[in-house]
N, C-alpha and C. Protein backbone atom coordinates (compact mmCIF):
# COMPACT_ATOMS: atom_id res chain seq x y z
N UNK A 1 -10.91 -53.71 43.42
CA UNK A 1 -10.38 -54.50 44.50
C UNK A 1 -8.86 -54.54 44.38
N UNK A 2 -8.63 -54.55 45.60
CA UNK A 2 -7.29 -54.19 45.68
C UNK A 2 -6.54 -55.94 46.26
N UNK A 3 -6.21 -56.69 45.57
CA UNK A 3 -4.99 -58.16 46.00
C UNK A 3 -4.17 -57.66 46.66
N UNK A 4 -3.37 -58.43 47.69
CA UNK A 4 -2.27 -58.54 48.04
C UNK A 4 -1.50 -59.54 48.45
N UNK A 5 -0.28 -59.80 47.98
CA UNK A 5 0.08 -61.05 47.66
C UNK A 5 1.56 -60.79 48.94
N UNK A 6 1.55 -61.96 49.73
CA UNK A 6 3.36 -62.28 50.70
C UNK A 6 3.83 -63.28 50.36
N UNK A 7 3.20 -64.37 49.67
CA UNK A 7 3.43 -65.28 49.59
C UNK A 7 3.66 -66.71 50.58
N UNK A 8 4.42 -67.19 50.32
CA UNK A 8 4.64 -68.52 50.89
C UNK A 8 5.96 -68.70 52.27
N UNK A 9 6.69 -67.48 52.45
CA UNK A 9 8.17 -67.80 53.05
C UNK A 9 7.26 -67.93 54.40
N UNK A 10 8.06 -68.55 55.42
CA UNK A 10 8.13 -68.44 56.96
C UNK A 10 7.76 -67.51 57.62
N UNK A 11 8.83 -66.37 57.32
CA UNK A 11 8.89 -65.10 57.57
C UNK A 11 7.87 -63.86 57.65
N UNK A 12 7.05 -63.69 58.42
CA UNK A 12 6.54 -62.35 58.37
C UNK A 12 6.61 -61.23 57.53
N UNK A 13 5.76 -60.70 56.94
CA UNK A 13 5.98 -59.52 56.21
C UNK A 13 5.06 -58.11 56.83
N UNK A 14 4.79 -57.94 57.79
CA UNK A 14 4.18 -57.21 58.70
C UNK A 14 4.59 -55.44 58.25
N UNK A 15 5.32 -55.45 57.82
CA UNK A 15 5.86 -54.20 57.12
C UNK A 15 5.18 -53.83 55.85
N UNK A 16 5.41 -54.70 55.03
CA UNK A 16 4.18 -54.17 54.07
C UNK A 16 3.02 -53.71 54.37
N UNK A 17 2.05 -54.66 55.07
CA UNK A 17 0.82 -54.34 55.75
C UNK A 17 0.71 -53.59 56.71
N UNK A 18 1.63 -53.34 57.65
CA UNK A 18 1.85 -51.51 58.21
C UNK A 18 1.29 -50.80 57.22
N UNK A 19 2.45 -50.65 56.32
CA UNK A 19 2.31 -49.79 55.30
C UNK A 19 0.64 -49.32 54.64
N UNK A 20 0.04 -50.78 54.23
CA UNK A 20 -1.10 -50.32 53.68
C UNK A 20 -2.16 -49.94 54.97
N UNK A 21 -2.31 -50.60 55.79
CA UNK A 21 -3.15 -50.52 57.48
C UNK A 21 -3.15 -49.06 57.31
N UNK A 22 -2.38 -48.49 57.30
CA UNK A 22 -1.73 -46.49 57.79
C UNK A 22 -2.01 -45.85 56.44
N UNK A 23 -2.24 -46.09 55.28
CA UNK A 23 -2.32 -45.42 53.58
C UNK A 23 -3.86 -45.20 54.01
N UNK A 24 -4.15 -44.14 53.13
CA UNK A 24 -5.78 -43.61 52.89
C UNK A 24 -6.25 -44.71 51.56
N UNK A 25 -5.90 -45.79 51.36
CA UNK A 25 -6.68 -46.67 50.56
C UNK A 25 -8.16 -47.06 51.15
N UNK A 26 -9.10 -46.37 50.37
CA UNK A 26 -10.52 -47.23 50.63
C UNK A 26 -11.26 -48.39 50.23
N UNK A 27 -10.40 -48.65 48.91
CA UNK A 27 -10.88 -50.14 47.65
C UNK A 27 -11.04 -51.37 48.91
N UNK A 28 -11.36 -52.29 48.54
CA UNK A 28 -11.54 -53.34 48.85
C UNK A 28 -10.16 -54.24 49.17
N UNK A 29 -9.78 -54.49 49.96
CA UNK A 29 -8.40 -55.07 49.97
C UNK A 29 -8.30 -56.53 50.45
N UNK A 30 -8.32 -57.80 49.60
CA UNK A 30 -8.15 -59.07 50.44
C UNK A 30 -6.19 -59.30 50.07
N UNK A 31 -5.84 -60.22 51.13
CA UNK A 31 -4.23 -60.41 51.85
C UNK A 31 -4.28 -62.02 51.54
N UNK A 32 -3.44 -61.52 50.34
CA UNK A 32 -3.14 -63.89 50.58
C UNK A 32 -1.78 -63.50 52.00
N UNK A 33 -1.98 -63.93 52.67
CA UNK A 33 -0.91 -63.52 53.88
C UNK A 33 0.02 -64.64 54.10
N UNK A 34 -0.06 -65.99 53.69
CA UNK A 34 0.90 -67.23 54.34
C UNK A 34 0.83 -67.23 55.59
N UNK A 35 2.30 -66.93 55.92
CA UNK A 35 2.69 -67.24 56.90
C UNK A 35 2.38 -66.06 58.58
N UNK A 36 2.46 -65.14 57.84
CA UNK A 36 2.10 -63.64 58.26
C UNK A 36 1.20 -63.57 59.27
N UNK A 37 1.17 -63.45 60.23
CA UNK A 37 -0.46 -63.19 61.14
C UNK A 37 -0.46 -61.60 61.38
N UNK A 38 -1.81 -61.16 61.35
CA UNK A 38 -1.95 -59.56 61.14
C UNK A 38 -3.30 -59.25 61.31
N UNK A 39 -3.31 -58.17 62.06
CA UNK A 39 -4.86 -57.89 62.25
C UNK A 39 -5.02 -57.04 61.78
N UNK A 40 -6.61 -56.40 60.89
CA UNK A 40 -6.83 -55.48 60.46
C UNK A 40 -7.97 -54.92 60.17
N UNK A 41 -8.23 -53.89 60.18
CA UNK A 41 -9.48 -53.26 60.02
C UNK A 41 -10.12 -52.79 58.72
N UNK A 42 -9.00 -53.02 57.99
CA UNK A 42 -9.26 -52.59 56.69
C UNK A 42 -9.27 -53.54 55.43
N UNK A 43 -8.35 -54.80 55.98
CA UNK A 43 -8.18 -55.97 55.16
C UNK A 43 -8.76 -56.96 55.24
N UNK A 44 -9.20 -57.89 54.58
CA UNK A 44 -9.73 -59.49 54.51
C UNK A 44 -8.46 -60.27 54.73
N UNK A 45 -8.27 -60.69 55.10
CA UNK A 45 -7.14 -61.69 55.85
C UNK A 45 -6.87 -63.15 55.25
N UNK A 46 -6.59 -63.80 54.32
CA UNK A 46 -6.52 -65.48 54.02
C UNK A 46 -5.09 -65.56 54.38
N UNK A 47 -5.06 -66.87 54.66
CA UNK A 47 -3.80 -67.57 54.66
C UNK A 47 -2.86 -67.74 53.63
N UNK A 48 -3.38 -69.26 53.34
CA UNK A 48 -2.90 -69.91 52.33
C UNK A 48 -4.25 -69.88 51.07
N UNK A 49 -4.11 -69.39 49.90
CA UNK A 49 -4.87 -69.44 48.78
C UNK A 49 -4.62 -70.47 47.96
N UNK A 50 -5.29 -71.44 47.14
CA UNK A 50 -4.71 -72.69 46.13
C UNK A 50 -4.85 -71.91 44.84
N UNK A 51 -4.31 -72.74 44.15
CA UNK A 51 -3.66 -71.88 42.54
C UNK A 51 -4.77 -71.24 41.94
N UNK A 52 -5.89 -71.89 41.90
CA UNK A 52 -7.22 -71.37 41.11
C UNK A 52 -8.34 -70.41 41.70
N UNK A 53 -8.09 -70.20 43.25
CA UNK A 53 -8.51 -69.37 43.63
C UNK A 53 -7.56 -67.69 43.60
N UNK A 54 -6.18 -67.95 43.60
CA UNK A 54 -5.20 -66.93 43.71
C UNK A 54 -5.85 -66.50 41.96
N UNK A 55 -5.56 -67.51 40.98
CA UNK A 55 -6.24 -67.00 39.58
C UNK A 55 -7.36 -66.41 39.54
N UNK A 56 -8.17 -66.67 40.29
CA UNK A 56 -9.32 -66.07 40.30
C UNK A 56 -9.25 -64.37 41.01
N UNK A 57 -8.71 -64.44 42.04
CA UNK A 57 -8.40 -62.92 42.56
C UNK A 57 -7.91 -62.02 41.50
N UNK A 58 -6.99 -62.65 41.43
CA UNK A 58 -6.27 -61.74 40.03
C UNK A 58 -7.13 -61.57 39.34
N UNK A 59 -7.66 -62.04 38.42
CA UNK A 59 -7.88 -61.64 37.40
C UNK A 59 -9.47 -60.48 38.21
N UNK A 60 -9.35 -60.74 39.31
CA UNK A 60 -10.65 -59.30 39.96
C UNK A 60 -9.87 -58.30 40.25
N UNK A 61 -8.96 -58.35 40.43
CA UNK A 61 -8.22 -56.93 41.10
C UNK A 61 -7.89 -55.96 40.10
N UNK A 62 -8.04 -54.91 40.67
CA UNK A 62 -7.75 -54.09 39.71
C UNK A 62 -6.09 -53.31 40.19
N UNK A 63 -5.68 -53.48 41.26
CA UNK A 63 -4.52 -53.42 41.32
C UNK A 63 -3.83 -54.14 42.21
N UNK A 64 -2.27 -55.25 42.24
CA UNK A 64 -1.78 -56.00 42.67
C UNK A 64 -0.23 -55.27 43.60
N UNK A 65 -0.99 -54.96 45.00
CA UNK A 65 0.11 -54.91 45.47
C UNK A 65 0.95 -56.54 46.18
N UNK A 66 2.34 -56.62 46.04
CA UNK A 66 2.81 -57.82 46.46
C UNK A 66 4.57 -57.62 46.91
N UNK A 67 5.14 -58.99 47.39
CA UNK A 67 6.28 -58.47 47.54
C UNK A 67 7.16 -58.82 46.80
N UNK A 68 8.29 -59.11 46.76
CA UNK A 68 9.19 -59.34 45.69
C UNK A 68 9.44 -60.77 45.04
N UNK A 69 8.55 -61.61 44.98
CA UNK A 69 8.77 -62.74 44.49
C UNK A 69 8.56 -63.05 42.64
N UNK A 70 9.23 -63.39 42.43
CA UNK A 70 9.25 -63.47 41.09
C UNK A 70 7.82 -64.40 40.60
N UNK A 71 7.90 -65.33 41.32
CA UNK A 71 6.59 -65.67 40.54
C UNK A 71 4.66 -64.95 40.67
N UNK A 72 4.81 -64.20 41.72
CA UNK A 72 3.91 -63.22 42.05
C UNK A 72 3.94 -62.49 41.49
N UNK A 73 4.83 -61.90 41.29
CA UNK A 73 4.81 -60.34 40.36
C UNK A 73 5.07 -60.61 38.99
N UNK A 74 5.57 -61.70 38.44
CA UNK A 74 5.26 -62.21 36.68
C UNK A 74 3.73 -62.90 36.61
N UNK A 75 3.34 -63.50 37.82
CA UNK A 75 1.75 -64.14 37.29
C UNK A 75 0.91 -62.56 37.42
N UNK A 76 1.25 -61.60 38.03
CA UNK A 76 0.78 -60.58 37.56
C UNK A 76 0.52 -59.79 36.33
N UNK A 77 1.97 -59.51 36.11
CA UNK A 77 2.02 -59.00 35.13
C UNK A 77 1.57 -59.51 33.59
N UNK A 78 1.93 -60.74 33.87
CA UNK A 78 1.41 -61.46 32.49
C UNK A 78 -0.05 -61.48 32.16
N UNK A 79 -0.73 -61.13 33.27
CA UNK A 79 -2.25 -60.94 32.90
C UNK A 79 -2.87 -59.61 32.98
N UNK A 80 -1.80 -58.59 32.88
CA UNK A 80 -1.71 -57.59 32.55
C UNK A 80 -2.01 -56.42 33.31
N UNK A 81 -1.84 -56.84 34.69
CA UNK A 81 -2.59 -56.24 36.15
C UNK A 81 -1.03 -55.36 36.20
N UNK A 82 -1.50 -54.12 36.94
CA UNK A 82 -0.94 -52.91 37.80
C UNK A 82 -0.25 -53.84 38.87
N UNK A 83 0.99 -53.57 38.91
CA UNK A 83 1.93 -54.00 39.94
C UNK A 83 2.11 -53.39 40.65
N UNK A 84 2.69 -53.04 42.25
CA UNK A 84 3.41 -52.24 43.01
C UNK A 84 4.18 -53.22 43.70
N UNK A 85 5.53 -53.72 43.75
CA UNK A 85 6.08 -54.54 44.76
C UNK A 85 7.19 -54.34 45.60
N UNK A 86 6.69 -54.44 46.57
CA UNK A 86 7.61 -54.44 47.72
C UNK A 86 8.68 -55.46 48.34
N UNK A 87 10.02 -55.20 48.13
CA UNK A 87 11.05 -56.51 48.17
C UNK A 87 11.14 -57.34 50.02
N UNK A 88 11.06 -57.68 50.23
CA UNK A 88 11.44 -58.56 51.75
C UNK A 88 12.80 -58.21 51.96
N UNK A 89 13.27 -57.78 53.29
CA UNK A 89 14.74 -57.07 52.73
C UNK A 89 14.87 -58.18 54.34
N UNK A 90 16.36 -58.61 54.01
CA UNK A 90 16.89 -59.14 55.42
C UNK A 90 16.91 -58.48 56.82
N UNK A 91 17.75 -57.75 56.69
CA UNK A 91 17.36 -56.48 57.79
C UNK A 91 16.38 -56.29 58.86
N UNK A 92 14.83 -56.60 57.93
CA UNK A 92 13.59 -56.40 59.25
C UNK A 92 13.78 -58.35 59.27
N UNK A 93 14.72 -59.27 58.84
CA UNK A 93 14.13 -60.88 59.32
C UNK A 93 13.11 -60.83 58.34
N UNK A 94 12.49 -60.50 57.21
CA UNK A 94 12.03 -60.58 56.18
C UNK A 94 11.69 -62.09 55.09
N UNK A 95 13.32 -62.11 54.81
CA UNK A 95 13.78 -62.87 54.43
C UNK A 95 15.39 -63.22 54.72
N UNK A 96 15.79 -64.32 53.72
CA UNK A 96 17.26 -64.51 54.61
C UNK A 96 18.58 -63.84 53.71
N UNK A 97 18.11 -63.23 52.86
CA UNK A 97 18.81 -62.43 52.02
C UNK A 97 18.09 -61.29 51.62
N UNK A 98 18.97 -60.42 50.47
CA UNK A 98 18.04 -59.27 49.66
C UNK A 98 17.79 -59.55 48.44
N UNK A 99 17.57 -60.89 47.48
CA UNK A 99 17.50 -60.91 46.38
C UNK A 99 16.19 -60.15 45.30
N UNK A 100 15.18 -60.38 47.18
CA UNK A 100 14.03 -59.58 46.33
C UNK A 100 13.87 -58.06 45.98
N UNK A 101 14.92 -57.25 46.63
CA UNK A 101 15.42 -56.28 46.53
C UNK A 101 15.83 -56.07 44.57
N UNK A 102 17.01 -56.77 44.79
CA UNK A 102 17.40 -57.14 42.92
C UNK A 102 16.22 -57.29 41.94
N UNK A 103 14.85 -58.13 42.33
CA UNK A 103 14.31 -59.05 41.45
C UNK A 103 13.07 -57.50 41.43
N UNK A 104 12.99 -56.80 42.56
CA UNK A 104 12.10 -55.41 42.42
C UNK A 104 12.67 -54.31 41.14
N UNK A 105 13.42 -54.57 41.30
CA UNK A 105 14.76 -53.35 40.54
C UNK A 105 14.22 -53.43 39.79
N UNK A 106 14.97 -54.87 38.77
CA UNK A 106 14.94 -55.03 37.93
C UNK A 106 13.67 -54.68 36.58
N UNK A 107 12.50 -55.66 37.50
CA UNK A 107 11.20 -55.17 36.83
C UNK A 107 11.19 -53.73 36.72
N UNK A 108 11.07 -52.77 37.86
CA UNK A 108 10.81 -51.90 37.70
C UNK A 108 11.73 -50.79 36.96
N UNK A 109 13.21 -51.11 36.90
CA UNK A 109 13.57 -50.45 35.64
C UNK A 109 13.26 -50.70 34.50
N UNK A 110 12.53 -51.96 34.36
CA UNK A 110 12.24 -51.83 32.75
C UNK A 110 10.64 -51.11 32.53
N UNK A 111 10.27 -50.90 33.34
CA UNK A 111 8.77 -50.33 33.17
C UNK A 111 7.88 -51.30 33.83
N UNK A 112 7.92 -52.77 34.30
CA UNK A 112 6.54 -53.51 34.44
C UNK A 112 6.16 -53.60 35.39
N UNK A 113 6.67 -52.52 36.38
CA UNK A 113 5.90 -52.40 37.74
C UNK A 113 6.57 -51.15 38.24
N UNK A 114 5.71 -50.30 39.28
CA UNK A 114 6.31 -49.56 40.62
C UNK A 114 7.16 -50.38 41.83
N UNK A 115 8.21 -49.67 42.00
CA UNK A 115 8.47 -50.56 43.51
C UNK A 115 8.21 -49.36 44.69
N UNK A 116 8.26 -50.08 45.69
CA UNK A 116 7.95 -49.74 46.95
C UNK A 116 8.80 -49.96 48.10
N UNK A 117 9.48 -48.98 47.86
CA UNK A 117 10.69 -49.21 49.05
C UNK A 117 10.20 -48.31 50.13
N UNK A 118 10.93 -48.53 51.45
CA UNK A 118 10.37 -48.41 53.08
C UNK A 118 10.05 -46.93 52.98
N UNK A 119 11.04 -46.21 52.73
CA UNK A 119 10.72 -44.41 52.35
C UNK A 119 9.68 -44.14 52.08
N UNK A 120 9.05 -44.82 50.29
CA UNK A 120 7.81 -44.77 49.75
C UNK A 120 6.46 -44.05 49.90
N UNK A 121 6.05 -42.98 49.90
CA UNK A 121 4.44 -42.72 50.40
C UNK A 121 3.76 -43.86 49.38
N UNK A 122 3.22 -44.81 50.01
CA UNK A 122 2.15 -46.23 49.62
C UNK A 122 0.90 -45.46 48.61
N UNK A 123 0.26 -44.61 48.96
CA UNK A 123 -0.62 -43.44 48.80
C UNK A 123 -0.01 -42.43 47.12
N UNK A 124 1.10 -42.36 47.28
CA UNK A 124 1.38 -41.34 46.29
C UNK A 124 1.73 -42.49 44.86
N UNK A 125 2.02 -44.11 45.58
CA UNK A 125 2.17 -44.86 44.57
C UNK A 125 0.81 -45.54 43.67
N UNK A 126 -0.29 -45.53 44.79
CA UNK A 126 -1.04 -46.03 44.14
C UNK A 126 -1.71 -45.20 43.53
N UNK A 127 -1.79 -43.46 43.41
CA UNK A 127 -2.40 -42.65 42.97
C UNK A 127 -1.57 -42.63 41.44
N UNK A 128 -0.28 -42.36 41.69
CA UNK A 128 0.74 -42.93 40.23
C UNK A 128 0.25 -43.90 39.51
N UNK A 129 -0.18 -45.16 40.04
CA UNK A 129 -0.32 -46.27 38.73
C UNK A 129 -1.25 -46.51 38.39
N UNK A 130 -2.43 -45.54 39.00
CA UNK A 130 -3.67 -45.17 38.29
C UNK A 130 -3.30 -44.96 36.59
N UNK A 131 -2.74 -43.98 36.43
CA UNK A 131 -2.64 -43.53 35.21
C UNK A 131 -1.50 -43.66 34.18
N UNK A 132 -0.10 -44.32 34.87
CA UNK A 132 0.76 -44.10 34.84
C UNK A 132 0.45 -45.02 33.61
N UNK A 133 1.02 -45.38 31.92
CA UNK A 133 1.28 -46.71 31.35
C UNK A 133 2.11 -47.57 31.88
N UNK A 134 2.17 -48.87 32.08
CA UNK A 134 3.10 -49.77 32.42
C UNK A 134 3.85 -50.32 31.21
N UNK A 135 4.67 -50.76 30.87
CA UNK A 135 5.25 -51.75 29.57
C UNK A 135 4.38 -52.69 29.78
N UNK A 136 4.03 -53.30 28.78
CA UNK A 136 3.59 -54.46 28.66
C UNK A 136 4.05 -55.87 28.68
N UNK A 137 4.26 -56.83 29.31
CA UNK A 137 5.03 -58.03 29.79
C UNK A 137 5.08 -58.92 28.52
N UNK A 138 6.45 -58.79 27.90
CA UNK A 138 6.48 -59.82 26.97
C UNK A 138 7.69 -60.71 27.29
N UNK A 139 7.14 -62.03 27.28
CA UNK A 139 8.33 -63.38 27.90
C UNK A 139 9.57 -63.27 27.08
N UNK A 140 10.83 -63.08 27.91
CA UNK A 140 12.20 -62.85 27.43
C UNK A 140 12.91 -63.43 28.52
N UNK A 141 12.24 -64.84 28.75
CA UNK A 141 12.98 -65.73 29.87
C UNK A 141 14.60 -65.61 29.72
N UNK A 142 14.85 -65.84 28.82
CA UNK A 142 16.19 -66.27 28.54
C UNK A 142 17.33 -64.73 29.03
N UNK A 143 17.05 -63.98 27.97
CA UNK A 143 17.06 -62.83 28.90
C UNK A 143 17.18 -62.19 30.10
N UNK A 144 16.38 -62.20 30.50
CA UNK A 144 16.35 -61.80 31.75
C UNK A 144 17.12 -62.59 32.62
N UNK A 145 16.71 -64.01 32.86
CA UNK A 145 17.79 -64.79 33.36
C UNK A 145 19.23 -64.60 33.18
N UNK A 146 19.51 -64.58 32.32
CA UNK A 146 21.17 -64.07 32.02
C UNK A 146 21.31 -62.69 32.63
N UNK A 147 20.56 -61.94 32.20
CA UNK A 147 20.04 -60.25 32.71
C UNK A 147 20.73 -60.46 34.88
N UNK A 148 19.57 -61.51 35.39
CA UNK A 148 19.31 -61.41 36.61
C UNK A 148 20.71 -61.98 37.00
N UNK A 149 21.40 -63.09 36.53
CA UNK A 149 22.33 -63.83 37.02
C UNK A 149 23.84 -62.54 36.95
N UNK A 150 23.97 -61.72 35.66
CA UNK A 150 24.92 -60.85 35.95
C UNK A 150 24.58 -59.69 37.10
N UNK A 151 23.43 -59.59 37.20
CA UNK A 151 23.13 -58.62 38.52
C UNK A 151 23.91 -59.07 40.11
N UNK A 152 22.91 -60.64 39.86
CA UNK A 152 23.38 -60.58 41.25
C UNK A 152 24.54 -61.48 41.48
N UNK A 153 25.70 -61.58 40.55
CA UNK A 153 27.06 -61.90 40.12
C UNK A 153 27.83 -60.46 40.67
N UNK A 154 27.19 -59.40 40.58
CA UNK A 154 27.87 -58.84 40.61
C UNK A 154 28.82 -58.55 42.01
C-alpha cells in the first residue's frame, strides 16, 4: 500500500496527485488530502486523518509518498518507511513560500529520501526506491537545525 500524505495547509496540492492520477502505479493508494479536494479513480480519498489512525497507515505502507513537510517526512522516516517527497513550491499557490523546497533538499542529500521535483518521471522514482538503500534516520536535531537555519540564511 501505497500512503500519501499533503498535510494540513489551506492550499491545494493538486499537482502532486496529477502526478500520481497519470503514473502506471497499481498498489493500493489511500490520500490523507486536508485541505485538497480531488477526484480519483485510482485513490481512496480522506480528509483529515487523527494522529493514531495516520500511525496506523504508516506503519501499513510500504511506501510513503508526501510533500515537503518536515513533520511528515521525519514521522516517516523514523519508522523506517521509503520516502519520496514532493516540496509545495509558491509558484503553483502551493504554499506561501519555498521552504519546502529547502526542507526536500536537504533530506534528500543526505540519503533519507527521494525527492520529486515537477520534471520527475513519478514512475521511474518509485521503481528506484524499490531497491535503492536509504540511510537510516538517526535523530541529529540539533544539527540539522543549525544545518537548516544556515541554508535558509543564506
Amino acid at each position: 500500500m501505497i500512503l500519501v500524505t499533503l498535510g494540513t495547509q489551506k492550499q491545494s496540492f493538486n499537482r502532486l496527485l496529477d502526478m500520481i492520477e497519470k503514473s502506471n502505479i497499481n498498489d493500493k493508494i489511500i490520500v490523507q488530502a486536508g485541505y485538497t479536494k480531488y477526484k480519483s479513480k485510482k485513490m481512496k480519498m480522506l480528509d483529515f486523518v487523527d494522529y493514531q489512525e495516520m500511525d496506523k497507515l504508516i506503519k501499513q505502507a510500504d511506501l510513503i509518498i508526501t510533500h515537503g513537510g518536515t513533520g511528515s517526512i521525519v514521522t516517516a522516516i523514523k519508522q523506517g518507511k521509503k520516502v519520496i517527497a514532493c516540496p509545495r513550491l509558491k509558484k503553483y499557490g502551493e504554499h506561501v513560500d519555498d521552504h519546502q523546497k529547502q526542507i526536500v533538499d536537504i533530506f534528500s542529500e543526505v540519503g533519507y529520501i527521494l525527492k520529486l521535483d515537477e520534471n520527475d518521471d513519478l514512475d521511474e522514482l518509485v521503481q528506484k526506491i524499490q531497491t535503492k538503500k536509504m540511510i537510516p534516520f538517526k535523530s541529529n536535531t540539533t544539527n540539522f537545525i543549525n544545518n537548516l537555519k544556515k541554508e535558509i540564511d543564506c
